[in-house]
Protein backbone atom coordinates (compact mmCIF):
# COMPACT_ATOMS: atom_id res chain seq x y z
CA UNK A 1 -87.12 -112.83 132.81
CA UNK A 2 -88.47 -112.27 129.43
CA UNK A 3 -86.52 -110.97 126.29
CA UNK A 4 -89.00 -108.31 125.75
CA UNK A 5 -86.59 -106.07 123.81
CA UNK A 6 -86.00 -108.96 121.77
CA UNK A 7 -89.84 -109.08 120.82
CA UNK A 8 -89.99 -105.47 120.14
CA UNK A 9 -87.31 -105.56 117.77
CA UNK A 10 -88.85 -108.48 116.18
CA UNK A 11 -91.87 -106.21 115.61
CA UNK A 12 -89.65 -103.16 114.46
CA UNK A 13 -88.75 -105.32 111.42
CA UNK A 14 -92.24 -106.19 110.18
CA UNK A 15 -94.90 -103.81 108.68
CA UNK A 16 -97.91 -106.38 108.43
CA UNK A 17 -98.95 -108.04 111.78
CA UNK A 18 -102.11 -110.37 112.66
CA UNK A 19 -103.14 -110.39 116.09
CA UNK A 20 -105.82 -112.80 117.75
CA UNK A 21 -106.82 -114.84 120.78
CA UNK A 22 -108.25 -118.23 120.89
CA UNK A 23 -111.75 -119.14 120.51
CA UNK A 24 -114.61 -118.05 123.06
CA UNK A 25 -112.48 -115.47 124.00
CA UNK A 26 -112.49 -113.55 127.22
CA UNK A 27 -111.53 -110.17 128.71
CA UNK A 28 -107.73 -111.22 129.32
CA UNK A 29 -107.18 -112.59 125.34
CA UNK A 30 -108.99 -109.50 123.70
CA UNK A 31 -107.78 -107.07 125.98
CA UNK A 32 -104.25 -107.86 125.75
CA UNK A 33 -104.88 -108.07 121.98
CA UNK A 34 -107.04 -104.80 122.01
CA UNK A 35 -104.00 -102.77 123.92
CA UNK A 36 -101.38 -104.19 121.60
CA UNK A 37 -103.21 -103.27 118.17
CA UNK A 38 -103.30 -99.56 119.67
CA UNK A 39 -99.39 -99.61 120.31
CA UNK A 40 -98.62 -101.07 117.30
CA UNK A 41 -101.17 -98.62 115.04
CA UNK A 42 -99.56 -96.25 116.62
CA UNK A 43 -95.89 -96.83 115.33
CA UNK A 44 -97.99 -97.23 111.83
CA UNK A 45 -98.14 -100.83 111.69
CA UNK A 46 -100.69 -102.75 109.40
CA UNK A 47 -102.35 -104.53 111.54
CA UNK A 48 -105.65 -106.57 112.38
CA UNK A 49 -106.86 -107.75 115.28
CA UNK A 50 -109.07 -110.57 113.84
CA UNK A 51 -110.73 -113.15 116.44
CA UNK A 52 -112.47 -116.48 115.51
CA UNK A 53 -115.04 -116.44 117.13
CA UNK A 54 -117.93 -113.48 117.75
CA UNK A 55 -117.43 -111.01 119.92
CA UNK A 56 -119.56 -111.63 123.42
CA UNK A 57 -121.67 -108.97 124.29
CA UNK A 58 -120.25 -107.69 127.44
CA UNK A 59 -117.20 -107.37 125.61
CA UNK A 60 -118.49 -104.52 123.10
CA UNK A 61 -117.18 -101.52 125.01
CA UNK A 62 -113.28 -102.81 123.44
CA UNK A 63 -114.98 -102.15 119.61
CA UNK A 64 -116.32 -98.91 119.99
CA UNK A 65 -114.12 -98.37 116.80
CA UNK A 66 -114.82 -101.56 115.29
CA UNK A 67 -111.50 -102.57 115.19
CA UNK A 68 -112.29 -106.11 116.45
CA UNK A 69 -113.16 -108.17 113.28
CA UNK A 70 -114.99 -111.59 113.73
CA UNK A 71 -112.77 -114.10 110.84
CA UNK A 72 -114.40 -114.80 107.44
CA UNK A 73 -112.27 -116.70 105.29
CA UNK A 74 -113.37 -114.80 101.70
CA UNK A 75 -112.46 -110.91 103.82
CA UNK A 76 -109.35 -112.18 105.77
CA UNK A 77 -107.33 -115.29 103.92
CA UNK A 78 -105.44 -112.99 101.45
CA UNK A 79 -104.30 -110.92 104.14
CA UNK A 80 -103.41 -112.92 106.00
CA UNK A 81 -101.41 -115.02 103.60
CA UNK A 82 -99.41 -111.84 103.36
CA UNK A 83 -98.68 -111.65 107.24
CA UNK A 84 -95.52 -111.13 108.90
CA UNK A 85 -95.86 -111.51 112.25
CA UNK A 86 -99.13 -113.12 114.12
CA UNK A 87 -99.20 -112.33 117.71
CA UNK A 88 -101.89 -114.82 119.83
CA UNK A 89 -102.59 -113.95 122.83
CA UNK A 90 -103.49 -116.02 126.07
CA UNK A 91 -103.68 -119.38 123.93
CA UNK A 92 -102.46 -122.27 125.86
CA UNK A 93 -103.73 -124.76 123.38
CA UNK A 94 -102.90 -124.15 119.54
CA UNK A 95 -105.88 -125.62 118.69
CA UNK A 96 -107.84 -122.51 119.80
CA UNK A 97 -107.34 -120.46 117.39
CA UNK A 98 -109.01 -122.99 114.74
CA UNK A 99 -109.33 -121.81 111.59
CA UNK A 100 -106.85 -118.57 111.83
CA UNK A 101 -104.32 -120.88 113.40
CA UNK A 102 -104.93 -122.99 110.00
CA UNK A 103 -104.13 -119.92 107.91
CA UNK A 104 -100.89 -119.46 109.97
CA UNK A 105 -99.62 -122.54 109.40
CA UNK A 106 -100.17 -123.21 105.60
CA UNK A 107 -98.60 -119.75 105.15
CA UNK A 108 -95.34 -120.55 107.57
CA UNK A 109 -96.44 -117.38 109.06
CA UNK A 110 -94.13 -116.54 112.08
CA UNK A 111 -96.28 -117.04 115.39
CA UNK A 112 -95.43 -115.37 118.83
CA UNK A 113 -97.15 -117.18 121.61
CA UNK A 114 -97.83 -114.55 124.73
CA UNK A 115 -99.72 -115.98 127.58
CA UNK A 116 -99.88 -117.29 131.27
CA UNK A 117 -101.02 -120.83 130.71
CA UNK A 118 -98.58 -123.31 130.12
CA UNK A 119 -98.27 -124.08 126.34
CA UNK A 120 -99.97 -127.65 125.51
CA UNK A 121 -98.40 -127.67 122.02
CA UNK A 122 -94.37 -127.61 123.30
CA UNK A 123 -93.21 -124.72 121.04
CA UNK A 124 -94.58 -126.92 118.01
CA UNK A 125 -96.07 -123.79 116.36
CA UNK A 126 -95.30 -120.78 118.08
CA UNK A 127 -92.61 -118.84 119.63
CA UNK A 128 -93.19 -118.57 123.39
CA UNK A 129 -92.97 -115.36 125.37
CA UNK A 130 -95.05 -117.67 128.78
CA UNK A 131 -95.10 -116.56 132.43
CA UNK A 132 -97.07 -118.70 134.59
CA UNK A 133 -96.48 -116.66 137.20
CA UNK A 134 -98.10 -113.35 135.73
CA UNK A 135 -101.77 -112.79 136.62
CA UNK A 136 -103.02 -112.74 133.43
CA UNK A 137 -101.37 -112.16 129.71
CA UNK A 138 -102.65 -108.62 130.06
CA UNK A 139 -99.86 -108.07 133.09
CA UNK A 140 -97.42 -109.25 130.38
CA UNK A 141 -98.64 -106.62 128.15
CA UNK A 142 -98.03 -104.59 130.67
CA UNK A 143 -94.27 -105.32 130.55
CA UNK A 144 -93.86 -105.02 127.01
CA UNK A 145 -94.98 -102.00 126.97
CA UNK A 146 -92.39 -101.07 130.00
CA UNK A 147 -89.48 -102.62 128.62
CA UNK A 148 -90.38 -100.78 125.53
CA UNK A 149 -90.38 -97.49 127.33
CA UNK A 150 -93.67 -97.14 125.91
CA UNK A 151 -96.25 -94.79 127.49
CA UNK A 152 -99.56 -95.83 128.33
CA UNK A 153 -102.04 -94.24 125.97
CA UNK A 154 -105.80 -94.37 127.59
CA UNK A 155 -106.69 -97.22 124.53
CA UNK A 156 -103.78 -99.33 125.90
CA UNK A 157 -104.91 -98.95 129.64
CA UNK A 158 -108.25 -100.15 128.88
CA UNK A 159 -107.03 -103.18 126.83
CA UNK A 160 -104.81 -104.14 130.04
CA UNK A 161 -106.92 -103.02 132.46
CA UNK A 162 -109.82 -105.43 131.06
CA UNK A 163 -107.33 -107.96 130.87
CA UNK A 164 -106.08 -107.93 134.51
CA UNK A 165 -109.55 -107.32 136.26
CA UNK A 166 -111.05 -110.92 134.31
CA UNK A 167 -108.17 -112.85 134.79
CA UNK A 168 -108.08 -112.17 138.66
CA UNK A 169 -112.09 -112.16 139.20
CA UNK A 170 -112.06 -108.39 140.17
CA UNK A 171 -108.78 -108.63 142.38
CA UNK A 172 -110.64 -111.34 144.44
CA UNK A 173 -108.61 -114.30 142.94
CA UNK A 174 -105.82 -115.85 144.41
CA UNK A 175 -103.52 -115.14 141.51
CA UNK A 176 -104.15 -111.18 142.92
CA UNK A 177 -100.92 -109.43 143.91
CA UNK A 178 -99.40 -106.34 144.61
CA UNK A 179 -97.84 -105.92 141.24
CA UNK A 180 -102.12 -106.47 139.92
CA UNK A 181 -103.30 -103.00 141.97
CA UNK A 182 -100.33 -101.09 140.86
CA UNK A 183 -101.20 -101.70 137.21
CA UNK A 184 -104.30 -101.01 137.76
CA UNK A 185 -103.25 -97.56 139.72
CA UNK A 186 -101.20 -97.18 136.74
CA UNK A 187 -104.63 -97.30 134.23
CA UNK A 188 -106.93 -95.46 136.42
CA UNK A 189 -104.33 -92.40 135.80
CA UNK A 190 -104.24 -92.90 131.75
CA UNK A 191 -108.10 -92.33 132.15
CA UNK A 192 -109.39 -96.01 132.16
CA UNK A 193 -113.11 -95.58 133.96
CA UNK A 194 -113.25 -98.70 135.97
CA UNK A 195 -116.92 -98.98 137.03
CA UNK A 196 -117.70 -98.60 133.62
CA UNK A 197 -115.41 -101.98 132.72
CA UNK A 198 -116.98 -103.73 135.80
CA UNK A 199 -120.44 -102.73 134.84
CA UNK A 200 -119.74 -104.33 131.40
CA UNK A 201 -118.55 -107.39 132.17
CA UNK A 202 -119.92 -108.62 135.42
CA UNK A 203 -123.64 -106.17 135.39
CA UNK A 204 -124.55 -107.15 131.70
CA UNK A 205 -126.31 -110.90 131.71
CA UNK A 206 -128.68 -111.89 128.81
CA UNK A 207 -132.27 -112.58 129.94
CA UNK A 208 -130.91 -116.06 128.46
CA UNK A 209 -128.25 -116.01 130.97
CA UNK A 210 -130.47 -115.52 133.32
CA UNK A 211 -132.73 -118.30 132.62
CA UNK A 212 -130.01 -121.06 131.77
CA UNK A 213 -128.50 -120.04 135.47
CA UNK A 214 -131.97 -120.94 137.11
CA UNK A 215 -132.47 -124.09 135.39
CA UNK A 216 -128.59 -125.12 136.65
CA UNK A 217 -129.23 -124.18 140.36
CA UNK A 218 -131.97 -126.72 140.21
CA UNK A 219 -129.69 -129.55 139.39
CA UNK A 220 -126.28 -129.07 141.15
CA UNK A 221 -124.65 -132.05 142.53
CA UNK A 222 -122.40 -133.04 144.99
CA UNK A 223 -120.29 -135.61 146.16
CA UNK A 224 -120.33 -137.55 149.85
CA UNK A 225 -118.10 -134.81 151.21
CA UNK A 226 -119.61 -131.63 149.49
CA UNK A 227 -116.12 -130.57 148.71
CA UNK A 228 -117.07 -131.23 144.55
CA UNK A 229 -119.49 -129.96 143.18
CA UNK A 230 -120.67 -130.42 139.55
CA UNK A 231 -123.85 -129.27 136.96
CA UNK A 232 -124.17 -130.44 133.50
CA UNK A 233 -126.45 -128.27 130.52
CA UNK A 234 -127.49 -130.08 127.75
CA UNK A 235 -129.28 -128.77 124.34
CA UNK A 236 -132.30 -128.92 125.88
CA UNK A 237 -131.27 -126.55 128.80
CA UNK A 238 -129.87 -124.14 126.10
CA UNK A 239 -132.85 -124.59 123.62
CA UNK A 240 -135.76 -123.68 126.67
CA UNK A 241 -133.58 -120.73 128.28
CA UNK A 242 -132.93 -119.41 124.63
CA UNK A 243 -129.05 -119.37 125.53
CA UNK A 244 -125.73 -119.14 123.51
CA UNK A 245 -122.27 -120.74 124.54
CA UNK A 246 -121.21 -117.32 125.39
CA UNK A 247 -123.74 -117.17 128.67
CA UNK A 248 -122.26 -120.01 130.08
CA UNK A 249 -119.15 -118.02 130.99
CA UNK A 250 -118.36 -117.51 135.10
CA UNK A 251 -121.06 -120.46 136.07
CA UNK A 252 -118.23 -122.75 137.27
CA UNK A 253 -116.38 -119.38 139.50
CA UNK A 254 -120.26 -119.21 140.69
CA UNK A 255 -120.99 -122.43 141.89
CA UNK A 256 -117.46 -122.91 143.60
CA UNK A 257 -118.61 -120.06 145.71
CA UNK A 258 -120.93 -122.31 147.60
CA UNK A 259 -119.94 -122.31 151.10
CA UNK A 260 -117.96 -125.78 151.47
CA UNK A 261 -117.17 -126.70 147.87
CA UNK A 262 -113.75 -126.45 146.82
CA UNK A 263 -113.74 -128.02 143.41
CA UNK A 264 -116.71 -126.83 140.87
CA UNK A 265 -117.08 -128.41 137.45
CA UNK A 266 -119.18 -127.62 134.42
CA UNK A 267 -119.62 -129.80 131.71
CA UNK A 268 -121.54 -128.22 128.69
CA UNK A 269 -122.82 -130.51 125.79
CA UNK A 270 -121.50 -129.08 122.48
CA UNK A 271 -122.64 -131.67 120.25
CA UNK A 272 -123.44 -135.35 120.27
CA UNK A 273 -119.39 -136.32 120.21
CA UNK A 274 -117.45 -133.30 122.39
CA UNK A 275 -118.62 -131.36 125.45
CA UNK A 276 -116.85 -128.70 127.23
CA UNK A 277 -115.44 -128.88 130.82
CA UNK A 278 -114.83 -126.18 133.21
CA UNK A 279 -112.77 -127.16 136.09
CA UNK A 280 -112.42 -124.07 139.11
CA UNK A 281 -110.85 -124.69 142.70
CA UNK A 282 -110.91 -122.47 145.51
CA UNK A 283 -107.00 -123.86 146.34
CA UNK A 284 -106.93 -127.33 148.57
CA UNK A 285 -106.82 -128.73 145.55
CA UNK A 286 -105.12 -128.52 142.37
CA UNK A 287 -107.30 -129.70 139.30
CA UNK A 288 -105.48 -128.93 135.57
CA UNK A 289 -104.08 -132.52 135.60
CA UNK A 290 -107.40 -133.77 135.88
CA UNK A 291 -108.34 -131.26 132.54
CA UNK A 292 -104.49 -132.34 131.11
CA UNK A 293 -105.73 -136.46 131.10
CA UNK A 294 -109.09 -134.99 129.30
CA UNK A 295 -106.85 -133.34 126.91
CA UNK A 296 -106.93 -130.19 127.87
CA UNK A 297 -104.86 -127.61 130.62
CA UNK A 298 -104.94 -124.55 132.08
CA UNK A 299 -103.96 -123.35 135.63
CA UNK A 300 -103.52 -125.00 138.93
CA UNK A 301 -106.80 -123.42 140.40
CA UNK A 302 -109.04 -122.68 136.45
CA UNK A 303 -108.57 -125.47 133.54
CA UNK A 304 -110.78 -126.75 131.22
CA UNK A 305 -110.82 -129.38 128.16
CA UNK A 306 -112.87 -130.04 125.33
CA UNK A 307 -113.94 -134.19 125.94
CA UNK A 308 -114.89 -136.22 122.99
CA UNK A 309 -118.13 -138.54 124.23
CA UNK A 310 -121.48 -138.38 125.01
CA UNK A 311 -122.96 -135.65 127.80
CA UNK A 312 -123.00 -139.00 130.20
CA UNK A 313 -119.71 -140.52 128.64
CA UNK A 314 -118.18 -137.57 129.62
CA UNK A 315 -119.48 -137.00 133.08
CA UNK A 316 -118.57 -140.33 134.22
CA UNK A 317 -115.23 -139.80 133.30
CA UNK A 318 -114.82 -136.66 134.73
CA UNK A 319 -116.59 -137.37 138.33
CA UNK A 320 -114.23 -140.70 137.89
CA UNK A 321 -111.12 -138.75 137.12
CA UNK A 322 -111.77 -135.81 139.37
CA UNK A 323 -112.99 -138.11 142.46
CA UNK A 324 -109.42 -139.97 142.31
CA UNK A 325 -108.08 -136.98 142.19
CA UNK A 326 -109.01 -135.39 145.13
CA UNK A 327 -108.74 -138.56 147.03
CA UNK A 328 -105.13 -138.41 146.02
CA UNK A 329 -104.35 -135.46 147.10
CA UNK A 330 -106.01 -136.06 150.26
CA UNK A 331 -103.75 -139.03 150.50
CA UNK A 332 -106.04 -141.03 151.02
CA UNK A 333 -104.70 -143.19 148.18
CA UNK A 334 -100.87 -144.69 148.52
């Protein structure tokens, strides 16, 4: 269990507190960051809830008060020199929070890490509040707020809510539980309208989207057994569809939902040197040590890594890697 109390006195004894997610963030980091900044504003913190990257689109119903700031080092340095307490939310890797995580550091800025994913940086630079076992980083929220006695305000529902619903694919992931519908229960009475969430995130594509999703179905591979099944997008891809990074988001969850694939992968080209993998299994097969020898991590079933290579250095590694892996596990290999 948790030392929530411990965490809540922690934040009792601070005035000024920073609070973020990692970079190309999704519903679970900035809800779990949106619900927190409306608990703490409302025991009269100062507090920011600055992110490092911009805010995607479908995302935009959490800043109706604009009180999600995108980071710009001449607005937010000084203040954040004179921070507290930073709480990050649902950052397994340090290294996510780039340039705010920077800011942290040279200041000696005391860093609470909350989140599901196991932490790839051991404690280095951040004390660790981690259940693997919770959902998503919004359920932890959740029992902050309970062990905290604190009621749940119709802002603070949303921010979980939003967090939950991503992290467990609309209650349709295996990571789904009881506890997951009885938060939810919970939400839907402080007034949280849940078609309008859905409707947000998962009815809301960019013509760009769109495009960049037909130009992947036309190139999906697979290996001998069909159980893996992989896409790459280059520049190229992004340039003719007239995509961002953000509308690659939820292509890996889509192609693993080919009937007969277990493992989907995603490899996106972010420059000539690094390219982003997606990893997603349905559950024969357990795939964040694959992401972990890339140098990345995540969970057993969703990981991902940022690769250093070439778009074809990269996918040759991978398919190597991931191919071994699965033949492993099959025990096919001694």
């Amino acid at each position: 269990m948790l030392d929530w109390k411990s965490l809540h006195k922690t934040i009792d004894g601070v005035e000024r507190i920073l609070l973020s997610t990692h970079e190309n963030p999704d519903g679970d980091g900035l809800g779990s960051a949106y619900a927190m900044y409306h608990h703490l504003k409302s025991q009269g913190k100062d507090c920011r809830l600055i992110q490092i990257s911009n805010l995607p689109h479908e995302y935009e119903f959490l800043n109706l008060d604009q009180v999600i700031e995108t980071y710009n080092s001449e607005v937010h340095d000084n203040w954040i020199s004179q921070v507290e307490l930073a709480l990050i939310f649902d950052v397994g890797d340090y290294r996510r929070t780039r340039k705010i995580g920077e800011q942290l550091e040279s200041n000696k800025i005391h860093v609470v890490n909350i989140d599901h994913h196991p932490d790839l940086s051991d404690g280095r630079f951040a004390d660790n509040f981690i259940n693997t076992d919770a959902a998503a980083t919004g359920e932890m929220v959740y029992d902050f707020m309970k062990a905290g006695n604190v009621s749940l305000t119709k802002e603070i529902a949303v921010g979980i809510y939003t967090g939950v619903v991503t992290d467990t694919g609309s209650f349709s992931y295996s990571n789904t539980n009881q506890k997951c519908h009885q938060i939810a229960i919970e939400c839907i009475s402080a007034g949280v309208n849940t078609s309008q969430i859905y409707q947000s995130v998962y009815e809301n594509s960019s013509k760009g989207r769109v495009a960049l999703l037909g130009l992947i179905l036309n190139q999906i591979e697979y290996n001998d057994t069909g159980e893996l099944a992989w896409f790459t997008i280059d520049q190229s891809m992004m340039d003719k569809a007239k995509a961002t990074q953000a509308d690659v988001d939820g292509f890996t969850d889509f192609i693993r939902k080919i009937r007969g694939v277990e493992v989907a992968v995603m490899i996106v080209e972010k420059d000539n040197n690094s390219c982003r993998v997606n990893f997603r299994s349905k559950g024969k097969y357990i795939i964040n040590g694959i992401a972990k020898s890339l140098g990345g991590g995540g969970h057993q079933l969703a990981a991902g890594a940022l690769a250093k290579g070439s778009l074809t250095e990269v996918l040759s590694k991978v398919l190597a890697s991931t191919n071994a892996s699965l033949a492993e596990q099959n025990g096919k290999i001694e």
